[in-house]
Structure formats: C-alpha cells, structure tokens
PDB file of N, CA and C in Angstrom:
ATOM      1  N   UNK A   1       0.839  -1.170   0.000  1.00  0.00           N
ATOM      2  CA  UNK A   1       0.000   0.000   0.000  1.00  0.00           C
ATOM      3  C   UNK A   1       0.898   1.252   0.000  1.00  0.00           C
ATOM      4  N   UNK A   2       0.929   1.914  -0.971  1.00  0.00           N
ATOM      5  CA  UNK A   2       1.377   3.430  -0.826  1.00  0.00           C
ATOM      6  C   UNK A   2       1.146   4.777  -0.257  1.00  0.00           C
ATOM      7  N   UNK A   3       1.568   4.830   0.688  1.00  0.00           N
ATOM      8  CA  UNK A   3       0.988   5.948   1.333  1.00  0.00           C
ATOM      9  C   UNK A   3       1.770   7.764   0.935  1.00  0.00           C
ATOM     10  N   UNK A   4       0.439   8.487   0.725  1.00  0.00           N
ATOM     11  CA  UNK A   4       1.009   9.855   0.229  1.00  0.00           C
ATOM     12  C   UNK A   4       1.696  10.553   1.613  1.00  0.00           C
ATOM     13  N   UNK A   5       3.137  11.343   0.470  1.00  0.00           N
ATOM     14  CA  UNK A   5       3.731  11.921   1.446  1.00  0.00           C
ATOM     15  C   UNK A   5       4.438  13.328   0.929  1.00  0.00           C
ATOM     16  N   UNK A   6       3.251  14.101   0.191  1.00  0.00           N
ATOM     17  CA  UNK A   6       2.902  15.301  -0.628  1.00  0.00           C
ATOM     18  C   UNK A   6       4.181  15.831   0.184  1.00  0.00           C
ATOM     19  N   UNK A   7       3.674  16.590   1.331  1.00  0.00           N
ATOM     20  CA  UNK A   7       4.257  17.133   2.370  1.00  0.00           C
ATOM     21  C   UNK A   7       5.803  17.179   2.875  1.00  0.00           C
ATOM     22  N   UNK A   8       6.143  16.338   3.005  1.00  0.00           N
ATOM     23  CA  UNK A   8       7.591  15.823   3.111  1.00  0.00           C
ATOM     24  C   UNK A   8       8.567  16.419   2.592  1.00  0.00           C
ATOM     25  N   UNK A   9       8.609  16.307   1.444  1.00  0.00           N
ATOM     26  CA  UNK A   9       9.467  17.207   0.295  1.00  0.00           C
ATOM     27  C   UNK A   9       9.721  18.574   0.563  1.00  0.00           C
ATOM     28  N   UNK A  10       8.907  19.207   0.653  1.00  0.00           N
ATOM     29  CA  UNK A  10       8.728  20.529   0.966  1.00  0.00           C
ATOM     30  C   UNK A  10       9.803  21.001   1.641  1.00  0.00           C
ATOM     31  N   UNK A  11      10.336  21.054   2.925  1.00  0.00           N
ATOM     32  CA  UNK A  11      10.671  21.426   3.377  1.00  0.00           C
ATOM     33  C   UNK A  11      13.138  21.034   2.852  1.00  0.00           C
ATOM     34  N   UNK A  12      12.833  19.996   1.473  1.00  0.00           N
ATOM     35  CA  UNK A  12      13.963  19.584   1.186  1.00  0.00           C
ATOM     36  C   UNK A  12      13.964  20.369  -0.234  1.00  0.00           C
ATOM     37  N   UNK A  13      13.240  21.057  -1.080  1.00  0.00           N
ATOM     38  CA  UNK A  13      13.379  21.560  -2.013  1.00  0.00           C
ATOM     39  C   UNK A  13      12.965  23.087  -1.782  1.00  0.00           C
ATOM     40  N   UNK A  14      12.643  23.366  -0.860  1.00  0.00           N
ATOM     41  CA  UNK A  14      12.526  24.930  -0.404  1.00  0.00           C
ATOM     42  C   UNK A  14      12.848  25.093   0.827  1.00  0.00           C
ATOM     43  N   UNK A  15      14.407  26.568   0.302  1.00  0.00           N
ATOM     44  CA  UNK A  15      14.808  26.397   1.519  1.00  0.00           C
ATOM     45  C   UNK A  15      14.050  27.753   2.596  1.00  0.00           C
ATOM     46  N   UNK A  16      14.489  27.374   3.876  1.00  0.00           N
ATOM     47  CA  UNK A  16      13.637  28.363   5.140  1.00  0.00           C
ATOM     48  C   UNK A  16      14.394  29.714   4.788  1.00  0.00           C
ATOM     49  N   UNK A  17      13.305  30.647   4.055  1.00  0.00           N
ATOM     50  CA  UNK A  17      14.464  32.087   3.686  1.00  0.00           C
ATOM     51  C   UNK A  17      13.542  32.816   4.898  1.00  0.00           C
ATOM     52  N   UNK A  18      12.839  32.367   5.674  1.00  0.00           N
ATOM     53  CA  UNK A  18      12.240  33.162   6.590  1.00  0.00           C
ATOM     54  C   UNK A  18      13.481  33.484   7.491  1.00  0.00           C
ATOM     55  N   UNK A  19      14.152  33.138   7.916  1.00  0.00           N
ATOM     56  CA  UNK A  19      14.917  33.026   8.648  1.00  0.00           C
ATOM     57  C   UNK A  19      16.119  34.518   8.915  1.00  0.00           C
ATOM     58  N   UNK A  20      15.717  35.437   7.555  1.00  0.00           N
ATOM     59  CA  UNK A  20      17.019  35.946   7.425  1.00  0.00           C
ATOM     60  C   UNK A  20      15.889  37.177   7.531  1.00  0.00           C
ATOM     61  N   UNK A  21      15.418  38.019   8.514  1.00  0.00           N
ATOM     62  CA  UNK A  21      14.474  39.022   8.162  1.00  0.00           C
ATOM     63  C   UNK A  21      15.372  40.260   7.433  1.00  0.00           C
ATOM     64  N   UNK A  22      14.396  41.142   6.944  1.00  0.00           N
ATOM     65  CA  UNK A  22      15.010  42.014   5.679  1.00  0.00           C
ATOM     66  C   UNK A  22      15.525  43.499   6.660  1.00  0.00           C
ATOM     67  N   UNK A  23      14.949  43.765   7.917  1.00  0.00           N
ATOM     68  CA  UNK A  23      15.770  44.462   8.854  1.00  0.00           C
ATOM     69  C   UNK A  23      17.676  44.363   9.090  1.00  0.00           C
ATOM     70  N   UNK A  24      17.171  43.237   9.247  1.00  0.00           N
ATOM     71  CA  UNK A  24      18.469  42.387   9.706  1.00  0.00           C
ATOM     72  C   UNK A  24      19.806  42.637   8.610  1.00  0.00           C
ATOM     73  N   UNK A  25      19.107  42.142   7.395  1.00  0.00           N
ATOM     74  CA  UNK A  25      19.953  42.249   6.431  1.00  0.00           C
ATOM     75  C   UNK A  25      20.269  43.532   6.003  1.00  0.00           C
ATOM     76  N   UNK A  26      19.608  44.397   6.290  1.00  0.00           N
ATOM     77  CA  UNK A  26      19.427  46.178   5.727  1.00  0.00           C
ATOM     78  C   UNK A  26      20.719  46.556   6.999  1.00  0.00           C
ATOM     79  N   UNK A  27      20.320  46.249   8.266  1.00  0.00           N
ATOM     80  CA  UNK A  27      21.548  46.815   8.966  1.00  0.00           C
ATOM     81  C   UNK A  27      22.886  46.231   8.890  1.00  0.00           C
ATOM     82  N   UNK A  28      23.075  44.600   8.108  1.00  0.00           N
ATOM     83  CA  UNK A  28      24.471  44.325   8.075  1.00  0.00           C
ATOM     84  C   UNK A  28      25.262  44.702   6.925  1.00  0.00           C
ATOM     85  N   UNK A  29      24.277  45.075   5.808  1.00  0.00           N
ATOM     86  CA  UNK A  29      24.691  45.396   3.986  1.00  0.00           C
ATOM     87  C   UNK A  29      24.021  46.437   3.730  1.00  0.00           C
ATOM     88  N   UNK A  30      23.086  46.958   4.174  1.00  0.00           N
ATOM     89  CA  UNK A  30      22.953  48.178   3.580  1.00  0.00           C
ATOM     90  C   UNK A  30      21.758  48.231   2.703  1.00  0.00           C
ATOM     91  N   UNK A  31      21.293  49.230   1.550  1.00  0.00           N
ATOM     92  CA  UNK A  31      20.617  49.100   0.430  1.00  0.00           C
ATOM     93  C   UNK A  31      20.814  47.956  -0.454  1.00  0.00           C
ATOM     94  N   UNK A  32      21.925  47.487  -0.644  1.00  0.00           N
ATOM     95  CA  UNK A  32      22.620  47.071  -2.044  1.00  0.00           C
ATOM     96  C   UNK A  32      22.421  45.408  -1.738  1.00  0.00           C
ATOM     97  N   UNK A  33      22.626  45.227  -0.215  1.00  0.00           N
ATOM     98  CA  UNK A  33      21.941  43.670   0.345  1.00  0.00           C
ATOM     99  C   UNK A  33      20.741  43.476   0.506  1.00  0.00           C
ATOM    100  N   UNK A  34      19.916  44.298   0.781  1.00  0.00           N
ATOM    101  CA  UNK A  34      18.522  43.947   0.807  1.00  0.00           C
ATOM    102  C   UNK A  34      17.677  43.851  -0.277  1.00  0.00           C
ATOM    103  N   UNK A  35      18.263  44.923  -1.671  1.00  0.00           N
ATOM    104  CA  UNK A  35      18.465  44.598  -3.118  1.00  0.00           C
ATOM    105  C   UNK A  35      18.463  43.340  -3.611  1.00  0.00           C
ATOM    106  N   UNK A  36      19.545  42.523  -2.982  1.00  0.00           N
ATOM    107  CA  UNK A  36      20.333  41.084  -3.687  1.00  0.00           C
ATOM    108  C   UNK A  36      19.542  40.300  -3.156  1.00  0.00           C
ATOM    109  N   UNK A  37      18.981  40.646  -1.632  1.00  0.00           N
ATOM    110  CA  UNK A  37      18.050  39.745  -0.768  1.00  0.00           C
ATOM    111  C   UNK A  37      17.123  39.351  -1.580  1.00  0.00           C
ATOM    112  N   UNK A  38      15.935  41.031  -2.078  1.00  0.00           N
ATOM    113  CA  UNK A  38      14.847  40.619  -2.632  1.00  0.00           C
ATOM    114  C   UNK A  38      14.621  40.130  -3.507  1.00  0.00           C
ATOM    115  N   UNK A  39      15.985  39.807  -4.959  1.00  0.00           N
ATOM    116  CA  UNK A  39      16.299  38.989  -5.824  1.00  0.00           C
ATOM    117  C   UNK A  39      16.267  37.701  -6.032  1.00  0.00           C
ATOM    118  N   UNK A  40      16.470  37.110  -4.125  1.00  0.00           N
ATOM    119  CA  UNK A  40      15.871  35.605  -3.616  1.00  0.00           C
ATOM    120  C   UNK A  40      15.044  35.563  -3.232  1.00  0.00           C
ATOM    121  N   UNK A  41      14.249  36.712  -2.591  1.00  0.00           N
ATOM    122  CA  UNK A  41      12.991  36.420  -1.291  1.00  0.00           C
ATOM    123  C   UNK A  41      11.685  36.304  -2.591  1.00  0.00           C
ATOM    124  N   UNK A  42      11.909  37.058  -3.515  1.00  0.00           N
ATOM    125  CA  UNK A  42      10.408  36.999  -4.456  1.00  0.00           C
ATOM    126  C   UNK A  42      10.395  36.314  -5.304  1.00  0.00           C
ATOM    127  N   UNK A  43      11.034  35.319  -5.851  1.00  0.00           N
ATOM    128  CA  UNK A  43      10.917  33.911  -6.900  1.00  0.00           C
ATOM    129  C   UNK A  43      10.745  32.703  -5.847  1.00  0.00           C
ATOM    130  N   UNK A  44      11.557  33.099  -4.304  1.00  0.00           N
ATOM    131  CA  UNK A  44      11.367  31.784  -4.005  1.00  0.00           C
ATOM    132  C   UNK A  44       9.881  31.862  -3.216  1.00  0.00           C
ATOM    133  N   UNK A  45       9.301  33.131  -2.995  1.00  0.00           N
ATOM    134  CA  UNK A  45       8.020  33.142  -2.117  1.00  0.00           C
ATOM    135  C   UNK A  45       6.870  32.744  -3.049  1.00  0.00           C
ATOM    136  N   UNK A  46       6.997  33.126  -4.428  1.00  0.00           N
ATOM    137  CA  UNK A  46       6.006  32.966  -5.442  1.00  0.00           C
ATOM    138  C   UNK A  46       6.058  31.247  -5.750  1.00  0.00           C
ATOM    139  N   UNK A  47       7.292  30.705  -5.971  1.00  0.00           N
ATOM    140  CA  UNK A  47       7.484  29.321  -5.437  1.00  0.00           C
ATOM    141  C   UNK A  47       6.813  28.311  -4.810  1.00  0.00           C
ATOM    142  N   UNK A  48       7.188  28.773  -3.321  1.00  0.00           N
ATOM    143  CA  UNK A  48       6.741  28.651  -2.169  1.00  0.00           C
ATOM    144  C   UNK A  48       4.903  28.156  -2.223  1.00  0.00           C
ATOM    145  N   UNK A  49       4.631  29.580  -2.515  1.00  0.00           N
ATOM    146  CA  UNK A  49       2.923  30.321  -2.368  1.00  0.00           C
ATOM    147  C   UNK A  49       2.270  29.348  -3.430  1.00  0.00           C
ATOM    148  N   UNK A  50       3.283  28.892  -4.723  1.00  0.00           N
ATOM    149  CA  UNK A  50       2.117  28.762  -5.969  1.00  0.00           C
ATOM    150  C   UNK A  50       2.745  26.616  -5.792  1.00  0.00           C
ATOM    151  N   UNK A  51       3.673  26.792  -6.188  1.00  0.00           N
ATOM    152  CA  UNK A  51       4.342  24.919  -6.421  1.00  0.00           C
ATOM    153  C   UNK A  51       4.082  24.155  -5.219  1.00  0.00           C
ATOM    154  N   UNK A  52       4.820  25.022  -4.236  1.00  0.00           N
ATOM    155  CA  UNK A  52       4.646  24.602  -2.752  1.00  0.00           C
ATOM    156  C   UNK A  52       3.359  24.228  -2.300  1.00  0.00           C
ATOM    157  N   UNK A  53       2.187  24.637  -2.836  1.00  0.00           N
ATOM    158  CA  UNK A  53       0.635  24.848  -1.905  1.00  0.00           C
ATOM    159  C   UNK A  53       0.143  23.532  -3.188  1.00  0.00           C
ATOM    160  N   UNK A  54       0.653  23.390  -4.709  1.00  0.00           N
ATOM    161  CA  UNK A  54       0.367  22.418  -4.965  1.00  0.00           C
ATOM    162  C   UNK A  54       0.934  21.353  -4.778  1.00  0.00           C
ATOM    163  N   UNK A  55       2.025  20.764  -4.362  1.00  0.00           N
ATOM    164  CA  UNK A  55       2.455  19.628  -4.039  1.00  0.00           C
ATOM    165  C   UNK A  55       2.416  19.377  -2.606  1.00  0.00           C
ATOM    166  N   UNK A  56       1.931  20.198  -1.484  1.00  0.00           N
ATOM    167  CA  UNK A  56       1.094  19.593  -0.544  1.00  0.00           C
ATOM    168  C   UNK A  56      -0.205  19.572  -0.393  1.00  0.00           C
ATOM    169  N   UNK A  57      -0.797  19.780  -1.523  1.00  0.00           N
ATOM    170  CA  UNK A  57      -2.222  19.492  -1.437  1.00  0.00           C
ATOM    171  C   UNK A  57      -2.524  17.709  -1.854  1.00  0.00           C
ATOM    172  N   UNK A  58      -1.604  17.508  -2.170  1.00  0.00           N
ATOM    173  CA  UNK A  58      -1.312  16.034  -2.557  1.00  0.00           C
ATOM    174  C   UNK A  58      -2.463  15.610  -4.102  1.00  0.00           C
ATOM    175  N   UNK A  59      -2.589  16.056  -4.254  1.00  0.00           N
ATOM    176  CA  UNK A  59      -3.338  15.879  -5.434  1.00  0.00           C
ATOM    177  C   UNK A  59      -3.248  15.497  -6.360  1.00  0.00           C
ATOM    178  N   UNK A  60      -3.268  13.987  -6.993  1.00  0.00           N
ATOM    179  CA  UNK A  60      -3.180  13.664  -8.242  1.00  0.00           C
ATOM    180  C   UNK A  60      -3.808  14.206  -9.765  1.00  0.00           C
ATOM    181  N   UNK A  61      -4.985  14.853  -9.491  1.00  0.00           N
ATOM    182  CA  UNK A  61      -5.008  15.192 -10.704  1.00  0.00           C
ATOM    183  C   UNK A  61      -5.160  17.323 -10.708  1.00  0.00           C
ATOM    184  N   UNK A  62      -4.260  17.360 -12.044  1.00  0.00           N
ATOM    185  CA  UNK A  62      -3.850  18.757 -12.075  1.00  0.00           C
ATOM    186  C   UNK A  62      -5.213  19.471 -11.840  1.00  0.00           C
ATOM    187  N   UNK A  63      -6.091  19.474 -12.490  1.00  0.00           N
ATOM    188  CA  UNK A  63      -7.392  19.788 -12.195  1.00  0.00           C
ATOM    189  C   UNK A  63      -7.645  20.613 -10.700  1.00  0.00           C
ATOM    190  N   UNK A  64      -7.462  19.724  -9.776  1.00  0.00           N
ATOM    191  CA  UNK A  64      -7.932  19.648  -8.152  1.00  0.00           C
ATOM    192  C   UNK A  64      -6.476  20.441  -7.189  1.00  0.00           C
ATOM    193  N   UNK A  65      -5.323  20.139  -8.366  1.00  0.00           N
ATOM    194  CA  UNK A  65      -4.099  20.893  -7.555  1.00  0.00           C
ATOM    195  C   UNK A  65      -3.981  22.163  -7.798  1.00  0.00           C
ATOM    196  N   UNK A  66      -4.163  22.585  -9.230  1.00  0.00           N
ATOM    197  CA  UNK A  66      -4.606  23.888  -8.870  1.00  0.00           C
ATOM    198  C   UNK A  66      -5.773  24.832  -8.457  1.00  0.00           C
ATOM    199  N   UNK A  67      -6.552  24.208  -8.907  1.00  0.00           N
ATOM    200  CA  UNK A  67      -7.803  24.582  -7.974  1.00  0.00           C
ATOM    201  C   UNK A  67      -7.284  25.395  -6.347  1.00  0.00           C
ATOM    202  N   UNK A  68      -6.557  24.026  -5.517  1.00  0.00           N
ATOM    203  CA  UNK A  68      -6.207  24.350  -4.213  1.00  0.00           C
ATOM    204  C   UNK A  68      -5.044  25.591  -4.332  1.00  0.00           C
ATOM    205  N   UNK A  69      -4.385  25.721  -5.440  1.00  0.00           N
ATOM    206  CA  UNK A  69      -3.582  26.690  -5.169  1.00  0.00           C
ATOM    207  C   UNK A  69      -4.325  28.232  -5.535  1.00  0.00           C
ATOM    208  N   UNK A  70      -4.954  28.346  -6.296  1.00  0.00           N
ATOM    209  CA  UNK A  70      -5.983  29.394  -6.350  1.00  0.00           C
ATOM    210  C   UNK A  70      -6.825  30.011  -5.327  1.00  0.00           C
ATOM    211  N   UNK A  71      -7.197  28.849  -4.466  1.00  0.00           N
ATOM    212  CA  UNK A  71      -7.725  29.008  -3.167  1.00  0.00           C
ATOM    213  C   UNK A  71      -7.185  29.614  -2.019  1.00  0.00           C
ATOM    214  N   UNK A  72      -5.474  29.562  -2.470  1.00  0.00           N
ATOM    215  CA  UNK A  72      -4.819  30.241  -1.232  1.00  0.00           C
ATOM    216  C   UNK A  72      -4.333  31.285  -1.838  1.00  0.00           C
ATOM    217  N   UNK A  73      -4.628  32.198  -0.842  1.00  0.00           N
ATOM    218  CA  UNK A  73      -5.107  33.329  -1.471  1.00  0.00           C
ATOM    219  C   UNK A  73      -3.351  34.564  -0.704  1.00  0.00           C
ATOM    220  N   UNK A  74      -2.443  33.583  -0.621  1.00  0.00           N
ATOM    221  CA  UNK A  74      -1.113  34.315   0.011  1.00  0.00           C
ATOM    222  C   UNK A  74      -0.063  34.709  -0.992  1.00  0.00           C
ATOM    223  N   UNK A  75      -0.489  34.784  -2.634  1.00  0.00           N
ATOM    224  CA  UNK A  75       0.137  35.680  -3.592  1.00  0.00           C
ATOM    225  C   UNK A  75      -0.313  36.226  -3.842  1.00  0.00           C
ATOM    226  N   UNK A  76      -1.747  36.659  -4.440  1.00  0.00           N
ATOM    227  CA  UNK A  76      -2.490  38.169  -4.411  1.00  0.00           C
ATOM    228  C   UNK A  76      -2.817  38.830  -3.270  1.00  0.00           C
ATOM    229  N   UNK A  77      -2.934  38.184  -2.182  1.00  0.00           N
ATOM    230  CA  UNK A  77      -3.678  39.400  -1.270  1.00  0.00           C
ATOM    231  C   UNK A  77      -2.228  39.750  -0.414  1.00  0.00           C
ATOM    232  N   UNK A  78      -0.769  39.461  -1.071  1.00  0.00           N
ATOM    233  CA  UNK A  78       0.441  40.258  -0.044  1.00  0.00           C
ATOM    234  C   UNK A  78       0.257  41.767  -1.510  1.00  0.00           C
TER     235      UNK A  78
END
C-alpha cells in the first residue's frame, strides 16, 4: 500500500528564507543587500505560495491541484 507523502518534500526543495528578516539584512549590507536579498525572497516566495501549496495538497489530478492553489489566497492578497 502506498501511502502519500505530498508534504515531506517541501521542506527539502525549499529552503527556510524566513529566517534571514530584511531588517536584519538592511543593517548588516545596507541598500545594495537587501536589493540582492529581494532577488531571492520573491521567486522563491512565489514558489513557495504557488508549487509549494500544490504539491502539498497532494493531489493527483492537475485539475484539483490547482484549484487548491488558487484558493490560497497568500500571492495576491500580499
């Protein structure tokens, strides 16, 4: 019996960029780092928000996976 394990992955193909807040980085680099920051923070959040929300919805058919990613509503309403 195969059991789904949508979820799992996640956390091995996206890495935790929460971790580095954009304060933080503004007082150790300046403009020019928080620049380079947001160069990672917004492909991997759109990522995150859109691939991420479909491959733990576990959903075999594309139909129903995006559906669920449409539903979460944490790339249009930032």
């Amino acid at each position: 019996m195969r059991k789904r394990r949508s979820g799992i992955y996640l956390p091995i193909i996206f890495a935790q960029y929460h971790q580095h807040p954009l304060p933080i980085i503004y007082l150790a680099f300046g403009d020019e780092g928080v620049a380079k920051a947001m160069l990672y923070y917004i492909p991997n959040g759109l990522l995150v928000y859109s691939l991420g929300v479909y491959m733990a919805s576990g959903h075999s058919n594309l139909r129903q996976g995006i559906k669920a990613v449409l539903r979460t509503p944490l790339i249009y309403r930032r």
